[in-house]
C-alpha atoms as a PDB file:
ATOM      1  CA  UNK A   1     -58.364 102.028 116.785  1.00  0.00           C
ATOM      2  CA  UNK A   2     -62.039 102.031 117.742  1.00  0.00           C
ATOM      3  CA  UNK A   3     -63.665 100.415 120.501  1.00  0.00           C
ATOM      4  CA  UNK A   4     -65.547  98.388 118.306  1.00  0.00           C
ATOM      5  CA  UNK A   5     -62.371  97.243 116.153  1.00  0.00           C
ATOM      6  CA  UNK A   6     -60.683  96.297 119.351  1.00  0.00           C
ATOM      7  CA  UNK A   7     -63.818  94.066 120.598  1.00  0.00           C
ATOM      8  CA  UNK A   8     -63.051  92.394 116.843  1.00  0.00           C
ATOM      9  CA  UNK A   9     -60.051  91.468 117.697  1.00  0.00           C
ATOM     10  CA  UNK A  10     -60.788  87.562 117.529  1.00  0.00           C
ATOM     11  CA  UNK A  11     -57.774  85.286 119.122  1.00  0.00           C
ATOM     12  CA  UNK A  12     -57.425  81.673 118.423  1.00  0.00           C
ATOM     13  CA  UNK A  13     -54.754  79.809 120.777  1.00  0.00           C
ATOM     14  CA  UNK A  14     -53.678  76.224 119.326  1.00  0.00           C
ATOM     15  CA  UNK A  15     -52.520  73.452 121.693  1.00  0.00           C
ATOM     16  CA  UNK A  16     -51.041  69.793 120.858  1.00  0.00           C
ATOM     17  CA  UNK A  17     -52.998  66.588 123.386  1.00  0.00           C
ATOM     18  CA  UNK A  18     -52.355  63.015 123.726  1.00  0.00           C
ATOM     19  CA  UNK A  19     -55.164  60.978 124.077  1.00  0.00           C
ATOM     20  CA  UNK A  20     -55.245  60.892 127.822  1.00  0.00           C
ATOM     21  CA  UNK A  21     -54.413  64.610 128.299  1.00  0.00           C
ATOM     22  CA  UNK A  22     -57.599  65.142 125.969  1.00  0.00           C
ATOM     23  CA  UNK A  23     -59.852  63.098 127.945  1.00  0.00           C
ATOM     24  CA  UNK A  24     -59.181  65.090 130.740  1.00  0.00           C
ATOM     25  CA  UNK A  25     -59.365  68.949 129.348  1.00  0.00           C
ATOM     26  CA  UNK A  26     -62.679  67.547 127.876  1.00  0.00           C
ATOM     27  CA  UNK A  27     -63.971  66.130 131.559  1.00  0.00           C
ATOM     28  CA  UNK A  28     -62.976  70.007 132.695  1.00  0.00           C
ATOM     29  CA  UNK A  29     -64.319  71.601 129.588  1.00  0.00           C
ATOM     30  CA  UNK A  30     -67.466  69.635 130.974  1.00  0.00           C
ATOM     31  CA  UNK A  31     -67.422  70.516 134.277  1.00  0.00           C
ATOM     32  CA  UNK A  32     -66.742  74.701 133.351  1.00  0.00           C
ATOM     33  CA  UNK A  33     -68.594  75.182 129.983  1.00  0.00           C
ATOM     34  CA  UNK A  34     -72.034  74.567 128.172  1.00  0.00           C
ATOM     35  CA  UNK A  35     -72.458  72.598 125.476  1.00  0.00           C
ATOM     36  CA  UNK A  36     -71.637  73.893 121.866  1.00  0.00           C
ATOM     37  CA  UNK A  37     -75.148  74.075 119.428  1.00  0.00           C
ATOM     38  CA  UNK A  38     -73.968  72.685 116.624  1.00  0.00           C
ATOM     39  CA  UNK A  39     -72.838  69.787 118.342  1.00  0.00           C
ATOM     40  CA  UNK A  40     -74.772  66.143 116.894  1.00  0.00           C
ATOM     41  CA  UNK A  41     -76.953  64.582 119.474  1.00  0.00           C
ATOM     42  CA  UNK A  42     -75.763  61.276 118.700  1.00  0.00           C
ATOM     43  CA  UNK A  43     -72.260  62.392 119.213  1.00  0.00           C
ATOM     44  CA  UNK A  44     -72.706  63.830 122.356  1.00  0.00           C
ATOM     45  CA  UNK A  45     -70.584  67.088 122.550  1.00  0.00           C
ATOM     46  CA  UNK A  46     -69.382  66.577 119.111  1.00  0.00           C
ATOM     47  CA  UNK A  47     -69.593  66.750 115.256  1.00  0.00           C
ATOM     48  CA  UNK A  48     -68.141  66.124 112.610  1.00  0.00           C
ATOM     49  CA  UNK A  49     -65.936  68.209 109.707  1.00  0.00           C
ATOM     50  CA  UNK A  50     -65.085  67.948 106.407  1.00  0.00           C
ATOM     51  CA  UNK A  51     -63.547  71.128 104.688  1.00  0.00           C
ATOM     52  CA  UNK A  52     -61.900  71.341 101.452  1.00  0.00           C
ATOM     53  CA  UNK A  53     -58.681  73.464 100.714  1.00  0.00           C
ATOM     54  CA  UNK A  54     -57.935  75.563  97.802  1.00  0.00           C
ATOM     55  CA  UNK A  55     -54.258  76.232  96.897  1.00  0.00           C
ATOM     56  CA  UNK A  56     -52.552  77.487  93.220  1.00  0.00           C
ATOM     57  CA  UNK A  57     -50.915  74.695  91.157  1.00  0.00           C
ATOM     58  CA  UNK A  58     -47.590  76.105  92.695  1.00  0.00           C
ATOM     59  CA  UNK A  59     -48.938  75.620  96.479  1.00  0.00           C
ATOM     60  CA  UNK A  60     -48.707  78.716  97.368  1.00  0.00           C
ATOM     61  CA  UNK A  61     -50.430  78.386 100.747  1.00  0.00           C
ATOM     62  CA  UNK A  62     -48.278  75.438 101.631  1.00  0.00           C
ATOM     63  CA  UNK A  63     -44.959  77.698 101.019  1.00  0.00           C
ATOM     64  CA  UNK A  64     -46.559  80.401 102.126  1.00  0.00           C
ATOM     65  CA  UNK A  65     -45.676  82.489  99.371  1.00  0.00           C
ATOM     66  CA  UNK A  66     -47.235  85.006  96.847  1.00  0.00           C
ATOM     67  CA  UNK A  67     -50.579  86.682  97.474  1.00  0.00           C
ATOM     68  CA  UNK A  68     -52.219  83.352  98.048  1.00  0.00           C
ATOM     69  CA  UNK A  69     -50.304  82.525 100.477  1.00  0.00           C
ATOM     70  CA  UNK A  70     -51.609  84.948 103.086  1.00  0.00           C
ATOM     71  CA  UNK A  71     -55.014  83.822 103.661  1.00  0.00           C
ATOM     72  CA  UNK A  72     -56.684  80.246 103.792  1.00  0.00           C
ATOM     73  CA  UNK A  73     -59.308  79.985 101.041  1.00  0.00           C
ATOM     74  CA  UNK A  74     -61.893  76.787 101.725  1.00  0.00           C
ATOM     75  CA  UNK A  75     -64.916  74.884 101.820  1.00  0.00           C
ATOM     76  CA  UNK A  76     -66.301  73.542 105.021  1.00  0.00           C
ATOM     77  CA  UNK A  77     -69.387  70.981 105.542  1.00  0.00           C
ATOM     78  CA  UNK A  78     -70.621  70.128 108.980  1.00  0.00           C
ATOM     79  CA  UNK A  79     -71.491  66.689 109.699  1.00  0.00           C
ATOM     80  CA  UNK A  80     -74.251  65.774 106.678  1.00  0.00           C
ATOM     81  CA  UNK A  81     -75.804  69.121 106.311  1.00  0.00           C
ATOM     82  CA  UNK A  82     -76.663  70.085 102.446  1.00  0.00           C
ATOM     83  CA  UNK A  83     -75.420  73.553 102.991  1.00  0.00           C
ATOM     84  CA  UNK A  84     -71.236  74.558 102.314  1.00  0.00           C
ATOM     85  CA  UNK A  85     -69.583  76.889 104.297  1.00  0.00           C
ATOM     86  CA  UNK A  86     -67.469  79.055 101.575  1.00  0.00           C
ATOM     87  CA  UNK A  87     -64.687  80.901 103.778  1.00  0.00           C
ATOM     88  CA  UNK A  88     -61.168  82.600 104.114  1.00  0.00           C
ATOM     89  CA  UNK A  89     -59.246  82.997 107.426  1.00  0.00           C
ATOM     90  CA  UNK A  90     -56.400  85.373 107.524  1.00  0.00           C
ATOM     91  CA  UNK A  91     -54.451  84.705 111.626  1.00  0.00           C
ATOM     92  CA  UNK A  92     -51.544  87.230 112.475  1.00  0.00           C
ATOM     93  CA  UNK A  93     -50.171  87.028 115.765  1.00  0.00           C
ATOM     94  CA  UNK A  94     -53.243  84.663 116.630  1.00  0.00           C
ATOM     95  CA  UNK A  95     -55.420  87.441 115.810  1.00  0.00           C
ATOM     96  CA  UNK A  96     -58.323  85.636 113.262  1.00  0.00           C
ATOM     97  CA  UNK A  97     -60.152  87.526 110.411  1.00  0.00           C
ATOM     98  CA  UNK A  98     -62.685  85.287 108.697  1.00  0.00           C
ATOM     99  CA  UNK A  99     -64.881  85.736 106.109  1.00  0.00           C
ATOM    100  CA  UNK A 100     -67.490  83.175 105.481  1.00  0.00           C
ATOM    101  CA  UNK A 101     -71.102  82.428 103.336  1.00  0.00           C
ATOM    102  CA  UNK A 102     -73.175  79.379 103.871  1.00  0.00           C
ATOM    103  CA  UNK A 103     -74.186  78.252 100.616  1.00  0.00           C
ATOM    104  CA  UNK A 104     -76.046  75.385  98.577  1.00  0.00           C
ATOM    105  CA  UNK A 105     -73.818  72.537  97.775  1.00  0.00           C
ATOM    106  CA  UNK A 106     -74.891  71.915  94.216  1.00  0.00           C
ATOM    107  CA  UNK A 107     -74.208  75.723  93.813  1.00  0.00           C
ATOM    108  CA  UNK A 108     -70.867  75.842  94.876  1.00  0.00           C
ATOM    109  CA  UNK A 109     -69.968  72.841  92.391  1.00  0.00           C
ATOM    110  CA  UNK A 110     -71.230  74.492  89.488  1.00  0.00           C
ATOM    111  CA  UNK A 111     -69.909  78.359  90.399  1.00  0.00           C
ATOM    112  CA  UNK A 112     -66.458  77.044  90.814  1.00  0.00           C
ATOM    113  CA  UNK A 113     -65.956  74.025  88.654  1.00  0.00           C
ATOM    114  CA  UNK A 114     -66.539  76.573  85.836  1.00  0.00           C
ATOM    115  CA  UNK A 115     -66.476  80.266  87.222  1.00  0.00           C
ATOM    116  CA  UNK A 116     -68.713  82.867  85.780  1.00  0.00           C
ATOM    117  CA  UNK A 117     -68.001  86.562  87.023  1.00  0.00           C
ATOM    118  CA  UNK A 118     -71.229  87.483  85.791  1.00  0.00           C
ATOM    119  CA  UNK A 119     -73.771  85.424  86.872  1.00  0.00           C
ATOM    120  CA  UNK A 120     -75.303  86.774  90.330  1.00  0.00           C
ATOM    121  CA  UNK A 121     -74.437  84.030  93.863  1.00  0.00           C
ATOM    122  CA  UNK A 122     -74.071  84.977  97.150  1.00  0.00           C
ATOM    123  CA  UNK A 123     -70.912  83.493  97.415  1.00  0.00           C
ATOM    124  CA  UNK A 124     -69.535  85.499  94.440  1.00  0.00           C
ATOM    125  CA  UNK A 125     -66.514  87.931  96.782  1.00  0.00           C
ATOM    126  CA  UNK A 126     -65.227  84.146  97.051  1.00  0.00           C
ATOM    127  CA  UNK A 127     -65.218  83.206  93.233  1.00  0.00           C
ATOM    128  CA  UNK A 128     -63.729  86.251  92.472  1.00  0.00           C
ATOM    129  CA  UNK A 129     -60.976  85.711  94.958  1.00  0.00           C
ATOM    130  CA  UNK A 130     -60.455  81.809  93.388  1.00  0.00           C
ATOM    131  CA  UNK A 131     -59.947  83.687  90.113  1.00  0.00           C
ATOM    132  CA  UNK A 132     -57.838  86.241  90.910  1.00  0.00           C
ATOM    133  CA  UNK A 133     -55.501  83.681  93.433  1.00  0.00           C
ATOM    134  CA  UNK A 134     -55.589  80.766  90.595  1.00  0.00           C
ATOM    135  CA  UNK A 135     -56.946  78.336  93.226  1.00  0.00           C
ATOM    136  CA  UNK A 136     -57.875  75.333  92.528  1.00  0.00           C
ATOM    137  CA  UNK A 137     -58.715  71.924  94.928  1.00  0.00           C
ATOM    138  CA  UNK A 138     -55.504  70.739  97.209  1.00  0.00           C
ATOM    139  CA  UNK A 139     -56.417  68.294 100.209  1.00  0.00           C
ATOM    140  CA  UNK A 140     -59.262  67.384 102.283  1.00  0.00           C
ATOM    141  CA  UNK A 141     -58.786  67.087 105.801  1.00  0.00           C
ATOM    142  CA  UNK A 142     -61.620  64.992 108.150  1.00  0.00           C
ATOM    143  CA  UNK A 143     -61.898  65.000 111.839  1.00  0.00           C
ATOM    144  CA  UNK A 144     -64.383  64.887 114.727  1.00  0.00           C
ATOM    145  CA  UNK A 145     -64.745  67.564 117.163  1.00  0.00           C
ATOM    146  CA  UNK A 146     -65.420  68.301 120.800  1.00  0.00           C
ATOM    147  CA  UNK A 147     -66.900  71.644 121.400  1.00  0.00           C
ATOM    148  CA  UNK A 148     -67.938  73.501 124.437  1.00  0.00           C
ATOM    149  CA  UNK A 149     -68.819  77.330 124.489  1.00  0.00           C
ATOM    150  CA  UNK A 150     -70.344  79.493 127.494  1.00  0.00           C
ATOM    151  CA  UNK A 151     -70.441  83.405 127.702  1.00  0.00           C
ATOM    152  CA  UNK A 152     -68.969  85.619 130.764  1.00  0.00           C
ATOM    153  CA  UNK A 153     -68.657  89.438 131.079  1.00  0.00           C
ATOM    154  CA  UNK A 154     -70.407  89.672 128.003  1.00  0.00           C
ATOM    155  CA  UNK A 155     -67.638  88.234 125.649  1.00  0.00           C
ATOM    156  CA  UNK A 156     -68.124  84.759 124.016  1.00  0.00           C
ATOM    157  CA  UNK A 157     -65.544  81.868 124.585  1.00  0.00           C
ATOM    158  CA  UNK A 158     -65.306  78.479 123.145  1.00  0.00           C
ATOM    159  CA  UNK A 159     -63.155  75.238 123.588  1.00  0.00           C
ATOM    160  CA  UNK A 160     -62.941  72.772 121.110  1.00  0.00           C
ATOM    161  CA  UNK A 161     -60.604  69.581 120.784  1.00  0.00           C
ATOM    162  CA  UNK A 162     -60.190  67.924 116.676  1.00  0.00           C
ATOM    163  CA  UNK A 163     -59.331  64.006 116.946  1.00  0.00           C
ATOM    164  CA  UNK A 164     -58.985  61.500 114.385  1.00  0.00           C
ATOM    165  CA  UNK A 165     -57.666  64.325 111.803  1.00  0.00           C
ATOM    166  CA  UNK A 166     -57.191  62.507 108.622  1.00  0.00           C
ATOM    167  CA  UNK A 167     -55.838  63.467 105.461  1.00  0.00           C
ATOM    168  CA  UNK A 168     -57.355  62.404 101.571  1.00  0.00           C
ATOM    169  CA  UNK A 169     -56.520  64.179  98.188  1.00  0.00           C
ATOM    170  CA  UNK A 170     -58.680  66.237  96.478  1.00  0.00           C
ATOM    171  CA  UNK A 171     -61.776  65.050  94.206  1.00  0.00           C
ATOM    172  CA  UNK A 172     -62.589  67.952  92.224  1.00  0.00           C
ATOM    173  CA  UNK A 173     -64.659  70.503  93.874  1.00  0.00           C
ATOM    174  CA  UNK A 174     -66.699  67.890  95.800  1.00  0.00           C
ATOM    175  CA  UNK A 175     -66.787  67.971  99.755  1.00  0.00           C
ATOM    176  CA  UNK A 176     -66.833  65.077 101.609  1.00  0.00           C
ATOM    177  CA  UNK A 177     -70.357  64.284 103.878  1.00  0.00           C
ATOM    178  CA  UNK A 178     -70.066  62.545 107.397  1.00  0.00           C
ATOM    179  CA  UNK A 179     -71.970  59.447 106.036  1.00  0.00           C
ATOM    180  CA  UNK A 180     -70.726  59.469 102.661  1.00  0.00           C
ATOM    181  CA  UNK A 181     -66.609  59.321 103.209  1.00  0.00           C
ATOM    182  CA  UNK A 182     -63.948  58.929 100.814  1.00  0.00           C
ATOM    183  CA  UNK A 183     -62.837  55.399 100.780  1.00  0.00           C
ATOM    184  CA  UNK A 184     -60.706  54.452 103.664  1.00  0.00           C
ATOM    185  CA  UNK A 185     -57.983  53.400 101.134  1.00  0.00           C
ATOM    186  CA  UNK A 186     -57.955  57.516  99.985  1.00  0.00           C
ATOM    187  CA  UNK A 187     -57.452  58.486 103.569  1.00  0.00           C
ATOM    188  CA  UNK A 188     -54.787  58.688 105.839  1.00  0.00           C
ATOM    189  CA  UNK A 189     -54.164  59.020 109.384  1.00  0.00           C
ATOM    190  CA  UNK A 190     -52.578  62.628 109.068  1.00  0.00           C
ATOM    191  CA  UNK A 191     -51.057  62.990 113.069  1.00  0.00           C
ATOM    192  CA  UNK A 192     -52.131  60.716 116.050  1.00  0.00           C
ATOM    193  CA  UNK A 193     -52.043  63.922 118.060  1.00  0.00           C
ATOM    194  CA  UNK A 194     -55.305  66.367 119.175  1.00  0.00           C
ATOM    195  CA  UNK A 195     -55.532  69.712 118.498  1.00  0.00           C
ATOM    196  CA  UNK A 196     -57.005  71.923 121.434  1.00  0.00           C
ATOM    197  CA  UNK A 197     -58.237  75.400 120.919  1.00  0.00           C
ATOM    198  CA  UNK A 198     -59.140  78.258 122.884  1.00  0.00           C
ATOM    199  CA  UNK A 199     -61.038  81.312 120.924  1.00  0.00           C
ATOM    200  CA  UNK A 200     -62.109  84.124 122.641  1.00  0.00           C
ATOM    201  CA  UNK A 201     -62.019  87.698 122.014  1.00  0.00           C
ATOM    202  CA  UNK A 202     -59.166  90.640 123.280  1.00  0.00           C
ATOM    203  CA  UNK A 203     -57.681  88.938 126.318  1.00  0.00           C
ATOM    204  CA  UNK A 204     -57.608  85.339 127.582  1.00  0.00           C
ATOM    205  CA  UNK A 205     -60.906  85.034 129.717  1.00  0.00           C
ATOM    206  CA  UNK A 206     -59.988  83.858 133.115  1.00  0.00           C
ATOM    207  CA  UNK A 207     -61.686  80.368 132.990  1.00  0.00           C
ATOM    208  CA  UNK A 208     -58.706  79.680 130.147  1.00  0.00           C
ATOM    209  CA  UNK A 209     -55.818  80.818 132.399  1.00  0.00           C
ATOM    210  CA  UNK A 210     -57.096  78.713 134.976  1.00  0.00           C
ATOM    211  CA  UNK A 211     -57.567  75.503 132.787  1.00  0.00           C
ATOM    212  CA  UNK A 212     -54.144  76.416 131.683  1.00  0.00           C
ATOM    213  CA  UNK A 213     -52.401  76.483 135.306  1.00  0.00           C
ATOM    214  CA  UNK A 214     -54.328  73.084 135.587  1.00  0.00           C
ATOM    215  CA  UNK A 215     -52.719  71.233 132.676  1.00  0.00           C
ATOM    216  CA  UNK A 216     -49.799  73.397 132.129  1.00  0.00           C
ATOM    217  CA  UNK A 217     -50.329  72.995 128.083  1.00  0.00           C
ATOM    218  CA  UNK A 218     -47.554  74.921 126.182  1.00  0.00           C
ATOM    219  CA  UNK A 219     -48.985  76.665 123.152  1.00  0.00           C
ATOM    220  CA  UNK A 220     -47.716  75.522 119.688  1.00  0.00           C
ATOM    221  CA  UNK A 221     -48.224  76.029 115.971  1.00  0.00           C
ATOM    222  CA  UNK A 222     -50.346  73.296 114.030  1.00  0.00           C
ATOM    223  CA  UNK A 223     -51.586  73.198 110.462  1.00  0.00           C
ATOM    224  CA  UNK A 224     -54.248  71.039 109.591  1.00  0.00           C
ATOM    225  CA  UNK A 225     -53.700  72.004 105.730  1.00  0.00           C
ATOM    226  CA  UNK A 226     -49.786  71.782 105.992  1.00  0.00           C
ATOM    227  CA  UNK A 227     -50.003  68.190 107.707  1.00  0.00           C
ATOM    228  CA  UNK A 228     -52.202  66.992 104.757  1.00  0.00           C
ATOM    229  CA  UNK A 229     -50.297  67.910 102.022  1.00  0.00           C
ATOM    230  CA  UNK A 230     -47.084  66.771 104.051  1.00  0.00           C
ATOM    231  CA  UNK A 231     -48.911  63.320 104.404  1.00  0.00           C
ATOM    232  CA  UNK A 232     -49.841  62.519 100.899  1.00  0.00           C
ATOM    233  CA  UNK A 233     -46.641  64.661  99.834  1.00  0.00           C
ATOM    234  CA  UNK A 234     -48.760  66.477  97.241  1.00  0.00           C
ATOM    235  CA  UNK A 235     -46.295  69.265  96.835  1.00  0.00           C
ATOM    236  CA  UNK A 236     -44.003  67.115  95.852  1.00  0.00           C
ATOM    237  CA  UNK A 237     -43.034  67.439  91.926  1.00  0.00           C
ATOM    238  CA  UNK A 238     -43.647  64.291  89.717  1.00  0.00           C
ATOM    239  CA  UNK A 239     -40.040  63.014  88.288  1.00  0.00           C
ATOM    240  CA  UNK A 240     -40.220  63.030  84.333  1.00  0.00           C
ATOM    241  CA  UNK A 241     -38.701  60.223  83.538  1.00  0.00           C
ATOM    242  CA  UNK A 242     -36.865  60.395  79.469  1.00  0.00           C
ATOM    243  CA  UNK A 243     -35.903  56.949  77.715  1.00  0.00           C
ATOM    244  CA  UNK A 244     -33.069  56.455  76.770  1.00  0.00           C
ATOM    245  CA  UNK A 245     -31.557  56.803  73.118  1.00  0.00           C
ATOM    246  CA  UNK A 246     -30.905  53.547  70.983  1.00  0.00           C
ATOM    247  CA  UNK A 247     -27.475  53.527  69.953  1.00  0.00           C
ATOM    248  CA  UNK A 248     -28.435  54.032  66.255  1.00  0.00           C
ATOM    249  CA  UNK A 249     -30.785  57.105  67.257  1.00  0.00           C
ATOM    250  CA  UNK A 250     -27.671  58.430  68.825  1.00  0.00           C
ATOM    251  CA  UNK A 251     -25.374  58.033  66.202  1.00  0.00           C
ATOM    252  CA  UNK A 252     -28.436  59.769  63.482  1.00  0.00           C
ATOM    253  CA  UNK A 253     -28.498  62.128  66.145  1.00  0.00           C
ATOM    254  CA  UNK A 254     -24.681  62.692  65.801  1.00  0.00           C
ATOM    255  CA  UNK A 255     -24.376  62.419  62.398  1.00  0.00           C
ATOM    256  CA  UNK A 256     -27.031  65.065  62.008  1.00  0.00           C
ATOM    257  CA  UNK A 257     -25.617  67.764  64.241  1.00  0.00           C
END
């Protein structure tokens, strides 16, 4: 392995807050990192997320089976911006590969709703992949987050906390805007918990060891897809329900045997 492949080597470490345990990583995140750029101005050191997930009819990502179940496949808008974020994320070992294109929202509605493997898009490596994987729209999930970044020996590191994650089906291909939310009937309240994050590259920056003595946060698993589909319990088959026979249907039925 290269020195440049190693220096890839992206790692994304996933932690489980209560509310008053996040209030006070964010006061140190504060106090020991700059603010993130994307973050609104009207939301202080935050924004907000919308991104769409793309499973196969069988929910393959949920099960984590087949060939589509070893990589994340979905559609990300920040806050109200008219641009999509088109993107797969692949995480071994907490070790992130991601693949992403910013694209026009109109343009991602009308490549995927009806894909055309011959018409020219920048975000065509991704249709080609929601052919190939049979992917269609699963879940939304929405959530506000805190972000904080800063840069030391060179390497980039960044902090961010998701709150209020809430769940909602999927409507087609369509994304959901910060000022333009699904209905609050179509959402759900998918886990009162909030999801911390450290990213960072190779080895776990100093600054994150020490916020970790601090709080002495264990590490878990969380997934914000998983916990959507578990709340609406979309992979859950539809009972067919059959009528019953009339007695006279039965006995024709009988008679005809």
């Amino acid at each position: 392995m290269t020195d440049a492949q190693i220096h890839d080597k992206r790692i994304e470490l996933k932690y489980m807050l209560d509310a008053s345990l996040s209030l006070q990583v964010q006061q140190w995140a504060r106090e020991h990192l700059g603010i993130d750029r994307h973050c609104n101005e009207t939301l202080g050191d935050s924004y907000d997320v919308n991104t769409l997930y793309l499973d196969t009819p069988d929910y393959d990502l949920f099960h984590r089976t087949g060939k589509a179940g070893r990589a994340k496949h979905r559609i990300r808008r920040y806050g109200d911006e008219k641009s999509l974020w088109i993107e797969t994320k692949r995480k071994k070992q907490n070790v992130v590969r991601k693949n992403r294109t910013a694209a026009d929202a109109d343009e991602v509605l009308s490549q995927l709703s009806a894909p055309d493997d011959t018409s020219p898009w920048c975000g065509a490596w991704f249709r080609d992949r929601v052919v190939d994987r049979n992917l269609q729209p699963a879940a939304q999930v929405h959530y506000r987050r805190f972000a904080r970044t800063a840069t030391f020996d060179g390497e980039s590191l960044r902090l961010t906390i998701d709150s209020n994650l809430q769940a909602s089906p999927a409507q087609g291909w369509l994304v959901a805007a910060a000022s333009d939310p699904h209905p609050p009937s179509q959402r759900l309240q998918a886990t009162d918990s909030q999801i911390l994050e450290l990213k960072f590259y190779n080895h776990m920056p100093h600054l994150f060891k020490e916020l970790l003595r601090t709080f002495a946060i264990p590490a878990t698993g969380f997934s914000k897809y998983r916990t959507a589909v578990q709340a609406w319990q979309l992979d859950t088959p539809v009972p067919i329900s059959v009528a019953p026979m009339d007695q006279t249907s039965e006995k024709d039925c009988l008679a005809n045997a």
